[in-house]
C-alpha atoms as a PDB file:
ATOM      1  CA  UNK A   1     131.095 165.855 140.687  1.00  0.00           C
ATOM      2  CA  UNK A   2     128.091 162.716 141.343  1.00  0.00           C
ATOM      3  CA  UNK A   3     125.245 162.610 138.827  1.00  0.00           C
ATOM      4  CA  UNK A   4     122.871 164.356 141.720  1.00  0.00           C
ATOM      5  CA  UNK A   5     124.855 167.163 142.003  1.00  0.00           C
ATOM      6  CA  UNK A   6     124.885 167.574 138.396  1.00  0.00           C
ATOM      7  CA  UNK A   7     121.463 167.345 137.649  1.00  0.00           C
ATOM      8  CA  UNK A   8     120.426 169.827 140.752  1.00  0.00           C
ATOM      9  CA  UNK A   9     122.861 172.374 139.097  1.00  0.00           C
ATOM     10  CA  UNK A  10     121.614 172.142 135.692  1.00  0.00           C
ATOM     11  CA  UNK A  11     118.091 172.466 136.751  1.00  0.00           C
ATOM     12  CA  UNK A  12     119.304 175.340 138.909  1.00  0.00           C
ATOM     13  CA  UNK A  13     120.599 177.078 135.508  1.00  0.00           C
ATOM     14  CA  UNK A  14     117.603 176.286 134.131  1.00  0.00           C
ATOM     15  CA  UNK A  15     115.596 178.022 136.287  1.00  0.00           C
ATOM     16  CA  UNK A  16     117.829 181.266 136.188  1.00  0.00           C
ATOM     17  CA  UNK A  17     117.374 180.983 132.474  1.00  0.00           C
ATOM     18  CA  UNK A  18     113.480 180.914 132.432  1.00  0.00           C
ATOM     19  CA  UNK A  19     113.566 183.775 135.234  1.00  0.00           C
ATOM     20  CA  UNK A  20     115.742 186.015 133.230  1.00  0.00           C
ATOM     21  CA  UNK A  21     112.738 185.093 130.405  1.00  0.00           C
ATOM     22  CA  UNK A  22     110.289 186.098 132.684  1.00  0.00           C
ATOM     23  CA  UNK A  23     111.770 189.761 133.821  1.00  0.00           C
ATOM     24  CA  UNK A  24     113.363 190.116 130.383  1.00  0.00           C
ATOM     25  CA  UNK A  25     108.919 189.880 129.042  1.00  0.00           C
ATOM     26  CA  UNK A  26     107.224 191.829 132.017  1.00  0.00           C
ATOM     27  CA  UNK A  27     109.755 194.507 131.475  1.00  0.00           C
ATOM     28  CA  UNK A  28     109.934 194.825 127.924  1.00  0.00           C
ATOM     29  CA  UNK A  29     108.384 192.563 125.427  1.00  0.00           C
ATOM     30  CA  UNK A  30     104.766 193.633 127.519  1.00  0.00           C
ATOM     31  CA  UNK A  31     105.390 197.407 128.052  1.00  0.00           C
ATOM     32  CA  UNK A  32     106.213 197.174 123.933  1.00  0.00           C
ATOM     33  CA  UNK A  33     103.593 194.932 122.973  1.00  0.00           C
ATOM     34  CA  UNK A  34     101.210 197.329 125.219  1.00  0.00           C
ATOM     35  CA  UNK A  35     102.375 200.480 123.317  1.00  0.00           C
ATOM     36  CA  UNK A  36     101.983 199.284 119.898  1.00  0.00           C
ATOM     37  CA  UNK A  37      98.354 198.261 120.954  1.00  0.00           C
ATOM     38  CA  UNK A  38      97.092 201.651 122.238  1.00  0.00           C
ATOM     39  CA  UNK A  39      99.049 202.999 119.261  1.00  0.00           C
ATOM     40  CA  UNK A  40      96.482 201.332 116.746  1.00  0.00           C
ATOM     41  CA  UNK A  41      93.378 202.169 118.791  1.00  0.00           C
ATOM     42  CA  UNK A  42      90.818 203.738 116.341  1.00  0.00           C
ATOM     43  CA  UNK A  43      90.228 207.345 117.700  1.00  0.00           C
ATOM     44  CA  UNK A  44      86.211 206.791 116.833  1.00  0.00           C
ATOM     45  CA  UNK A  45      86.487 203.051 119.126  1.00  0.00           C
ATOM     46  CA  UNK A  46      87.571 203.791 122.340  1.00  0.00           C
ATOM     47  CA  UNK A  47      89.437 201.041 123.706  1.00  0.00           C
ATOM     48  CA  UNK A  48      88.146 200.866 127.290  1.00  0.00           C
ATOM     49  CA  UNK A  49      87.354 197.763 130.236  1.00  0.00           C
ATOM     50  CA  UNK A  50      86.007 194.684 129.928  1.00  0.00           C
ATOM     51  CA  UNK A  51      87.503 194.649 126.691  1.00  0.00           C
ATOM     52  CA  UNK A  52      90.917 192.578 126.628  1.00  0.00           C
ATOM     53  CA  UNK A  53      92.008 193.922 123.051  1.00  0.00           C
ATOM     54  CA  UNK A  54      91.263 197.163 120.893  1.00  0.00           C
ATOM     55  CA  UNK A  55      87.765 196.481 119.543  1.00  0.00           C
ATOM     56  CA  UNK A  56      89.117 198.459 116.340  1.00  0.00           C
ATOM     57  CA  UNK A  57      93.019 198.642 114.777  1.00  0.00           C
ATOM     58  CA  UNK A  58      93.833 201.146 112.327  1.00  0.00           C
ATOM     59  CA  UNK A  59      96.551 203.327 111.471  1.00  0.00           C
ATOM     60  CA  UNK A  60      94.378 206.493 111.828  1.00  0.00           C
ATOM     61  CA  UNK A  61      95.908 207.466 115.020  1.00  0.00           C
ATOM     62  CA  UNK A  62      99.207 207.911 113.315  1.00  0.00           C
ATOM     63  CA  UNK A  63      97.954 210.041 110.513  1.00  0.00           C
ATOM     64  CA  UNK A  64      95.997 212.504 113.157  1.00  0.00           C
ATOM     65  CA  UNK A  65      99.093 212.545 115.013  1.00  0.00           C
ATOM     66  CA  UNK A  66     101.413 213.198 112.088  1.00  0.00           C
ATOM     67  CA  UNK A  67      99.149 215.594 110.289  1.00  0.00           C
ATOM     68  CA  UNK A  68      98.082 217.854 113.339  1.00  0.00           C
ATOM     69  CA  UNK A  69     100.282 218.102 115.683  1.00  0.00           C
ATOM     70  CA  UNK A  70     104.032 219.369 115.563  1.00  0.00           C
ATOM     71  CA  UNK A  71     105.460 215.667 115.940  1.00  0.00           C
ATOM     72  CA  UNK A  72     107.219 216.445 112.004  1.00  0.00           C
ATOM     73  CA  UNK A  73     109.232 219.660 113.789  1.00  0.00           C
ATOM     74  CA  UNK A  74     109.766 218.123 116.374  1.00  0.00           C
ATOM     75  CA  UNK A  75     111.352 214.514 114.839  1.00  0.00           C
ATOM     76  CA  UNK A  76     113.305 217.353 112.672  1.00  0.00           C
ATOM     77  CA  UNK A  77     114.178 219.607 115.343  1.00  0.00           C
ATOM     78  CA  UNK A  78     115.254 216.195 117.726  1.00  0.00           C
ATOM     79  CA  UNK A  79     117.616 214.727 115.377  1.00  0.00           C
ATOM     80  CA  UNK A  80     119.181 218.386 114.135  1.00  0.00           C
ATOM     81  CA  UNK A  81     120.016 218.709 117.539  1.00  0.00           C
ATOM     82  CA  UNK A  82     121.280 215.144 118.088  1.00  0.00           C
ATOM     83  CA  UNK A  83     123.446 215.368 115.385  1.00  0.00           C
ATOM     84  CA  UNK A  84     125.338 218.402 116.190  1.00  0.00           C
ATOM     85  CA  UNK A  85     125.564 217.389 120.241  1.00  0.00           C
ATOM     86  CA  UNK A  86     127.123 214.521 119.493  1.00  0.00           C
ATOM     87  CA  UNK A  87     129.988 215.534 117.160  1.00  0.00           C
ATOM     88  CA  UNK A  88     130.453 218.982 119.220  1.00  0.00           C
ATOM     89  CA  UNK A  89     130.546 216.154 122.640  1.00  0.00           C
ATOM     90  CA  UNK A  90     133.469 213.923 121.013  1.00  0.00           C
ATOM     91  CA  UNK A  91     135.434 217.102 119.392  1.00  0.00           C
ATOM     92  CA  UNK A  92     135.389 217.874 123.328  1.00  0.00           C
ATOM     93  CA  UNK A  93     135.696 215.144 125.060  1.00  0.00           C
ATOM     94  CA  UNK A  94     138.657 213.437 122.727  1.00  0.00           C
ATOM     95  CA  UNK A  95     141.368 215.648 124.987  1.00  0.00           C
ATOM     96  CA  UNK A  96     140.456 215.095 128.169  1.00  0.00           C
ATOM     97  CA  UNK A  97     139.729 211.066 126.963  1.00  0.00           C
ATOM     98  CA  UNK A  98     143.219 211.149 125.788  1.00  0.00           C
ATOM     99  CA  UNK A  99     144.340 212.456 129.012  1.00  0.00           C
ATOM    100  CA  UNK A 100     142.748 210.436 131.094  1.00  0.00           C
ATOM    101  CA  UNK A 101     143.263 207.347 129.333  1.00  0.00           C
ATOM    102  CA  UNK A 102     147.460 207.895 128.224  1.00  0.00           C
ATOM    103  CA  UNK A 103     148.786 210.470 130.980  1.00  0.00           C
ATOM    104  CA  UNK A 104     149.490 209.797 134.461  1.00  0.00           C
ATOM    105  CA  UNK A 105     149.054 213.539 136.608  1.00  0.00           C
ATOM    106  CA  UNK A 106     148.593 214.617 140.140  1.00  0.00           C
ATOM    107  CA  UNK A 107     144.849 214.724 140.670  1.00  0.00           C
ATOM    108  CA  UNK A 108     144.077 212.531 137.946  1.00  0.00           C
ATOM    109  CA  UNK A 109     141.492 210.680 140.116  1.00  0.00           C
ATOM    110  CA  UNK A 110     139.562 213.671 141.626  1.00  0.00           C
ATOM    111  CA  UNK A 111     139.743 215.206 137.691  1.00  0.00           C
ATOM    112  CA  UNK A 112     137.604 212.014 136.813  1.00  0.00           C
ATOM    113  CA  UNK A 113     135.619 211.907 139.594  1.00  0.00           C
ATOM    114  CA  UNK A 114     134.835 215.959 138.559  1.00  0.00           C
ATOM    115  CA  UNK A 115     133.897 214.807 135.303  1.00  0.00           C
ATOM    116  CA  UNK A 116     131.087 212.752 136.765  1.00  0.00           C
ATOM    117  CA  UNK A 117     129.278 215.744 138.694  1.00  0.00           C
ATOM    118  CA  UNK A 118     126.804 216.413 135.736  1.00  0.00           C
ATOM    119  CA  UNK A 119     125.158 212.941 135.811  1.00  0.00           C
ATOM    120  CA  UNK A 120     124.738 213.215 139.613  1.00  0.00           C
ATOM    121  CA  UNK A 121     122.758 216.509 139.722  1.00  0.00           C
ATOM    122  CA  UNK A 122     118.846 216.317 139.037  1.00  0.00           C
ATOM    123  CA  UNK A 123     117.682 217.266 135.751  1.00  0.00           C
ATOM    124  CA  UNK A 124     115.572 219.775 136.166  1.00  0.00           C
ATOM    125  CA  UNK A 125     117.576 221.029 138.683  1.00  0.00           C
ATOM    126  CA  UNK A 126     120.573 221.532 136.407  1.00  0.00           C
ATOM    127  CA  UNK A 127     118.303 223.100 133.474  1.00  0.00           C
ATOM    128  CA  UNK A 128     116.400 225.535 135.719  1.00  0.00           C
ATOM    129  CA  UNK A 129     120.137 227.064 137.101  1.00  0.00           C
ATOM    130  CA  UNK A 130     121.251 226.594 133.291  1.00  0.00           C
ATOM    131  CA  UNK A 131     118.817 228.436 131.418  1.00  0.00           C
ATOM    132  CA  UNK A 132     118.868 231.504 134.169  1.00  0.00           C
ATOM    133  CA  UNK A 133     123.066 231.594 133.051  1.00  0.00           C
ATOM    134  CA  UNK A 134     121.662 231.661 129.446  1.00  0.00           C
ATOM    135  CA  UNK A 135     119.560 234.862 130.053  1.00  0.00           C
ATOM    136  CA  UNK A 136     122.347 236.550 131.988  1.00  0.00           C
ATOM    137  CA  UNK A 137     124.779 236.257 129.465  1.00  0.00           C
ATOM    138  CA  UNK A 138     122.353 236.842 127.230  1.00  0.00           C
ATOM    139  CA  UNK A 139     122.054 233.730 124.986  1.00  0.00           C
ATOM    140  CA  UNK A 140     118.907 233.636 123.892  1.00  0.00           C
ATOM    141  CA  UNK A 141     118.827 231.159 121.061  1.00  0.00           C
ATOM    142  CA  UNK A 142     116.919 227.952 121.821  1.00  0.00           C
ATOM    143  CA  UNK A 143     118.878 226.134 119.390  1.00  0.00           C
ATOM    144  CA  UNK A 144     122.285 227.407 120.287  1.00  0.00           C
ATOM    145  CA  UNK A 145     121.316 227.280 124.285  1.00  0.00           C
ATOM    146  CA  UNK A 146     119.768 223.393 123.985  1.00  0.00           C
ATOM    147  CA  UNK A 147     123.067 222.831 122.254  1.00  0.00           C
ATOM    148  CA  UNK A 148     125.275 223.788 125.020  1.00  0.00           C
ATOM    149  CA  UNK A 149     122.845 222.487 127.754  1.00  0.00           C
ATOM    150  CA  UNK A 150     123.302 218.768 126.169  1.00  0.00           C
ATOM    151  CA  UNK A 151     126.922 218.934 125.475  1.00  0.00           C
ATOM    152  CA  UNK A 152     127.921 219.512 128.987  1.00  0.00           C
ATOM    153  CA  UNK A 153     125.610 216.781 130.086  1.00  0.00           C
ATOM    154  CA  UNK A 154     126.765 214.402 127.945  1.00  0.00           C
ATOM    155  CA  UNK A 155     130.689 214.751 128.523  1.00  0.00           C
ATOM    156  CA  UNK A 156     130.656 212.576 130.984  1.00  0.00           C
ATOM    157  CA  UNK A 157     129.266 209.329 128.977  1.00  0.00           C
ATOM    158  CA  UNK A 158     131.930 210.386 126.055  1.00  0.00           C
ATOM    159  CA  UNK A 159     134.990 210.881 128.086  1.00  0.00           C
ATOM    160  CA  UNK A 160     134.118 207.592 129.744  1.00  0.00           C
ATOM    161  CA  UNK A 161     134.252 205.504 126.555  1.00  0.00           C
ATOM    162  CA  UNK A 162     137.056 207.123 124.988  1.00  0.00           C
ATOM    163  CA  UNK A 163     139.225 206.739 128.336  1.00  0.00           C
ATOM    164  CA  UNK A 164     138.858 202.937 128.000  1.00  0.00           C
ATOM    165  CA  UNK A 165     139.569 203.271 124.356  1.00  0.00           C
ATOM    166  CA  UNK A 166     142.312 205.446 124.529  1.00  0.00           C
ATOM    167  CA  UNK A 167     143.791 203.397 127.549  1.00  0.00           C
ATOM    168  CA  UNK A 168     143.845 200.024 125.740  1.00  0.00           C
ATOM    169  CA  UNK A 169     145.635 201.083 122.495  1.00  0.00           C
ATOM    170  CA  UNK A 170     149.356 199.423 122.960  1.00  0.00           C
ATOM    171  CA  UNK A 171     152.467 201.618 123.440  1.00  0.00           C
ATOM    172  CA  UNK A 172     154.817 198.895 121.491  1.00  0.00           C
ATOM    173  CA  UNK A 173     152.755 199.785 118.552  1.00  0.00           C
ATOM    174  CA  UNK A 174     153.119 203.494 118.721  1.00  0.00           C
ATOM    175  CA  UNK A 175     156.895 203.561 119.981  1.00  0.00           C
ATOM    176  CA  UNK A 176     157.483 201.088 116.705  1.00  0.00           C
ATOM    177  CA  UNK A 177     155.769 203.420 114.380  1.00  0.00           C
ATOM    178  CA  UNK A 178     158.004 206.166 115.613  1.00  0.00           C
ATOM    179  CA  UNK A 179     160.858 204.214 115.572  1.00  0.00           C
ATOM    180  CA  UNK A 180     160.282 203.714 111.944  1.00  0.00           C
ATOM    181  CA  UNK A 181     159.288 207.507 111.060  1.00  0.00           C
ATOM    182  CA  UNK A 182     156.590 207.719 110.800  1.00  0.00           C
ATOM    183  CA  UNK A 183     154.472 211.097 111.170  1.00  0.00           C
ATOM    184  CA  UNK A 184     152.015 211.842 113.886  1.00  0.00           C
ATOM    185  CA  UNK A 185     149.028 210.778 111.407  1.00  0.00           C
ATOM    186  CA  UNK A 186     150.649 207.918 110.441  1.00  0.00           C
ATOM    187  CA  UNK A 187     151.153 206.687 113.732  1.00  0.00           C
ATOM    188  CA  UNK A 188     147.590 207.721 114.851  1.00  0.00           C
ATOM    189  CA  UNK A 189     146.316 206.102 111.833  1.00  0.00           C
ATOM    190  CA  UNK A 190     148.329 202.672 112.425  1.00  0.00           C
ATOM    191  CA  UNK A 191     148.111 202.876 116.193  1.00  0.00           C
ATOM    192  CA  UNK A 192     145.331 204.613 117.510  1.00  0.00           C
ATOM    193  CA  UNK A 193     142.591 204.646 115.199  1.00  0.00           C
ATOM    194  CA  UNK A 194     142.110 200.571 115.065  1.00  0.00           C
ATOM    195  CA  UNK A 195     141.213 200.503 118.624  1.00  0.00           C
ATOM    196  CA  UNK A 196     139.410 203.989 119.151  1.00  0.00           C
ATOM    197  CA  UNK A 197     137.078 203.377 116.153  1.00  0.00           C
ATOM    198  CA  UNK A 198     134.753 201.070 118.194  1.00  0.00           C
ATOM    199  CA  UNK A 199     134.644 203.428 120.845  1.00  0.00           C
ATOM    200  CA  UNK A 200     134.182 206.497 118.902  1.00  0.00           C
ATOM    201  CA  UNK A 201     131.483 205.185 117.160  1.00  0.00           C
ATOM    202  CA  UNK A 202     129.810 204.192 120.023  1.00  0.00           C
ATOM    203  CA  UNK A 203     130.158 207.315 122.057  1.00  0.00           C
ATOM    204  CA  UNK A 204     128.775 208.775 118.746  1.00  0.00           C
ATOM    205  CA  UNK A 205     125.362 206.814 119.139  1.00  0.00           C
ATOM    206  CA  UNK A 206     124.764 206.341 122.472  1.00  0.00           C
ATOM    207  CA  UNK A 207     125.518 210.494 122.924  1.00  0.00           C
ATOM    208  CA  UNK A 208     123.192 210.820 119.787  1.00  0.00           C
ATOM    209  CA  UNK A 209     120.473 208.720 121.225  1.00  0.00           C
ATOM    210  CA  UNK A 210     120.828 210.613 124.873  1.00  0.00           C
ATOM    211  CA  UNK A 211     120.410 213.643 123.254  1.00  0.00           C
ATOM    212  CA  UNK A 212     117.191 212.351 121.344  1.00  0.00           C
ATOM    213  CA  UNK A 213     115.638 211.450 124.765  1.00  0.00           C
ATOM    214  CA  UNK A 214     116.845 214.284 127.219  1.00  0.00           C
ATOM    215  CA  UNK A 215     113.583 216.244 128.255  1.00  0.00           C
ATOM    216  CA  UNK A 216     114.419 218.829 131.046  1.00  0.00           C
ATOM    217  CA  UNK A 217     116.359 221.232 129.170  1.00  0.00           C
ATOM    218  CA  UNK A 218     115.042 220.852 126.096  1.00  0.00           C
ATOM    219  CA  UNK A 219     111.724 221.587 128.022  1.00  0.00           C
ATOM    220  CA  UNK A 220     113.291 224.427 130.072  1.00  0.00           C
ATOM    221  CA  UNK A 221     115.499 226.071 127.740  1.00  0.00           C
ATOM    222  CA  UNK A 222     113.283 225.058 124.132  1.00  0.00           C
ATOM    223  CA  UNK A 223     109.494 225.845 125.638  1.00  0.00           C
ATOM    224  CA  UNK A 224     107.420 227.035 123.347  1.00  0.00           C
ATOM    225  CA  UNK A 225     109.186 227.676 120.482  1.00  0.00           C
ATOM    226  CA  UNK A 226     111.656 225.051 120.424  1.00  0.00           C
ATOM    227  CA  UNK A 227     109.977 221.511 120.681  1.00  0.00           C
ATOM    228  CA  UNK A 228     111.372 218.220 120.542  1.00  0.00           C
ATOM    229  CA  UNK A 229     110.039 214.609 120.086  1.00  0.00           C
ATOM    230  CA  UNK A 230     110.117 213.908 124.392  1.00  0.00           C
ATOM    231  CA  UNK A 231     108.546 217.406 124.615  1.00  0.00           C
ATOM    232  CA  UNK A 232     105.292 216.082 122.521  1.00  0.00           C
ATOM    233  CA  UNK A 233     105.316 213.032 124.257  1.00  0.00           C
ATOM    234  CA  UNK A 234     105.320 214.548 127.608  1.00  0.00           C
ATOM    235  CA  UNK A 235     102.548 216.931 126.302  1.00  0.00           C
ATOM    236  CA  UNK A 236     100.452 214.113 125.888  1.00  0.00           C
ATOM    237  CA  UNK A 237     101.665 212.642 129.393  1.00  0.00           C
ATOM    238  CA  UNK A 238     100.412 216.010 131.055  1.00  0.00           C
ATOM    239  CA  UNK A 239      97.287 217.590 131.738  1.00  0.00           C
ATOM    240  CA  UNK A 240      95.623 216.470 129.197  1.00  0.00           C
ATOM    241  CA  UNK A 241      96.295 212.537 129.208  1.00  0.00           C
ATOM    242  CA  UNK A 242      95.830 211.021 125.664  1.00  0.00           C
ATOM    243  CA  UNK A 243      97.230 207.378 126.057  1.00  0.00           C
ATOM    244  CA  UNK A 244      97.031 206.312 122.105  1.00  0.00           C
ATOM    245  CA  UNK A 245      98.581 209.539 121.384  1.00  0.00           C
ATOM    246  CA  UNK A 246     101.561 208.764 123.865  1.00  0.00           C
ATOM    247  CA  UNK A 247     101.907 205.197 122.778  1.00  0.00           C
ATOM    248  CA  UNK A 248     102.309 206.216 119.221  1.00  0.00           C
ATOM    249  CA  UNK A 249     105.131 209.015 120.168  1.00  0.00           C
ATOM    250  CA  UNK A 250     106.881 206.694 122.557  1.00  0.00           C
ATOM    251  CA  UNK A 251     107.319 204.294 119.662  1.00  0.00           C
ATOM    252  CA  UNK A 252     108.386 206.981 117.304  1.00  0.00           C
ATOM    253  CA  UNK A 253     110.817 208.029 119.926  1.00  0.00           C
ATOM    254  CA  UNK A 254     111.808 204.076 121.567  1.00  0.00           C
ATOM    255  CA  UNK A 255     112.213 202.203 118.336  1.00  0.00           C
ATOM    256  CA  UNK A 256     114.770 204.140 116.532  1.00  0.00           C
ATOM    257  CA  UNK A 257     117.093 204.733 119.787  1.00  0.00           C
ATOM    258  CA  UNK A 258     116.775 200.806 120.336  1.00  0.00           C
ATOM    259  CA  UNK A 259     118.432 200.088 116.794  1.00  0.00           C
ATOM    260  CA  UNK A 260     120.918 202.581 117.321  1.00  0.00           C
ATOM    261  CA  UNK A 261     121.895 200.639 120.848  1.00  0.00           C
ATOM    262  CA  UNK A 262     122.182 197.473 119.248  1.00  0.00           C
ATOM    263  CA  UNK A 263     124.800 199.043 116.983  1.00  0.00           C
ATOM    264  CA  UNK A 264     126.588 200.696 119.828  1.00  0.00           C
ATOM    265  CA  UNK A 265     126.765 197.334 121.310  1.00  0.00           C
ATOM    266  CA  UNK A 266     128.314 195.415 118.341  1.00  0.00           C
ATOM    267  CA  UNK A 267     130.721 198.317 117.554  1.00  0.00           C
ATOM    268  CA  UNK A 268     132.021 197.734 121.175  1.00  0.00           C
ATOM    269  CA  UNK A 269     132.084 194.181 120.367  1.00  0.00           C
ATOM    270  CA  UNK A 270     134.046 194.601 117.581  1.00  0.00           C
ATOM    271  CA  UNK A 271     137.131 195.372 118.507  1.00  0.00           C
ATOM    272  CA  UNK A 272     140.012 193.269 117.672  1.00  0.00           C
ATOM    273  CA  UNK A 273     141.652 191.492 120.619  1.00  0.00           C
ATOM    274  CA  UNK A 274     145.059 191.078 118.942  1.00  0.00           C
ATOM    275  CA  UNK A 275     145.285 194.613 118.136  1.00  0.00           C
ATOM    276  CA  UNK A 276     143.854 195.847 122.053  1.00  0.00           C
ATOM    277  CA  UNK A 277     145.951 193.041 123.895  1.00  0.00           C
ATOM    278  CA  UNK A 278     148.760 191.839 121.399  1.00  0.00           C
ATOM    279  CA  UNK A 279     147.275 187.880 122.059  1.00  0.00           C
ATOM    280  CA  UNK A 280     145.798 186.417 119.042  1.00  0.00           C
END
């Protein structure tokens, strides 16, 4: 390779590099940055054109917001609900993982193409048709119906993950831990569990934080009684447009599910590549 040829490709990287930059702060580091300003826009200042920054910051936006409006519920409501979707999701989706990532069957492809059809159908679409099944079997617990509505909408992303995981734990290990007697736990324990952890704890969050953010049945199903944080936010979205307000939910609702991703992402990282491919 000559010395032009060099330099034209490392100036070529260089410019992918500072383009990434550039998307990677129009599309989230402003959008942020823009949120946590209208969050701290004094309700008695307006923060309005030609001015380039809030003429007034304070936090009493967050205290009004807090103090009268049902954001507390909601929060408490949102991550009730998480919490229960996304251990009810992986208690479900572990078979049919397990299946699809150790068994070879007639069908097997269509069964995990099947598995697919709730991310394909709208929404709102999907929660309209779901809460009318709700009222004819006669379910009429927001909770319990909100419960069910997010669980079978959030199979898919679980049974996904835990295919991969379940299809890259190594059958020399298991068929040497059975050679040597040991019991079904011990052999899930020694075998399975080392590479599933990763991707159990990662369906975990990423289910939890889906659940956090799904609005159209918790807004179909939940409304009025049941609210959750997207269904304040949206509220605010609506009719009656209150930007600071939104900003300050958005952040309440963003921030949190952003830490939790980054967590997702190094559990995924994490697993051993001995114990997944045998090369070390």
């Amino acid at each position: 390779m000559t010395t032009l040829s060099r330099s034209t490709l490392f100036w070529q990287r260089q410019l992918l590099i500072l383009l990434a930059l550039a998307v990677f702060f129009v599309a989230l580091v402003l959008p942020f940055c823009m949120a946590v300003l209208w969050s701290l826009v004094d309700p008695s200042t307006p923060w309005a054109y030609p001015a380039v920054l809030p003429p007034v910051l304070s936090l009493r936006r967050w205290v009004e917001i807090w103090t009268t409006s049902a954001l507390p519920q909601a929060m408490y409501n949102s991550y009730t609900l998480a919490a229960c979707v996304s251990f009810l999701t992986l208690l479900l989706a572990t078979p049919t993982a397990y299946a699809f990532g150790r068994m070879e069957f007639p069908g097997k492809a269509a069964a995990q193409m099947l598995t697919l059809v709730p991310l394909v159908l709208p929404g709102f679409v999907s929660a309209i048709f779901f809460s009318a099944l709700l009222i004819e079997l006669g379910l009429y617990s927001r909770f319990l119906g909100i419960l069910i509505g997010h669980t079978v909408g959030l199979l898919p992303y679980a049974i996904r993950l835990l295919s991969v995981s379940f299809s890259m734990v190594r059958q020399d290990l298991i068929d040497a831990a059975r050679d040597l007697g040991a019991s079904r736990v011990t052999v899930f324990r020694t075998a399975y569990l080392p590479v599933l952890k990763p991707g159990l704890l990662a369906a975990l969050i990423i289910v939890f934080i889906l659940s956090i953010e799904e609005f159209a049945i918790s807004y179909i199903v939940g409304a009025p009684d049941f609210t959750t944080v997207p269904t304040i936010l949206y509220s605010y979205l609506g009719y009656n447009f209150i930007r600071p307000n939104a900003a300050a939910v958005s952040l309440i609702l963003v921030v949190p599910n952003v830490l939790l991703m980054l967590i997702a992402e190094r559990l995924l990282k994490s697993a051993d590549p001995a114990v997944v491919t045998g090369k070390g």
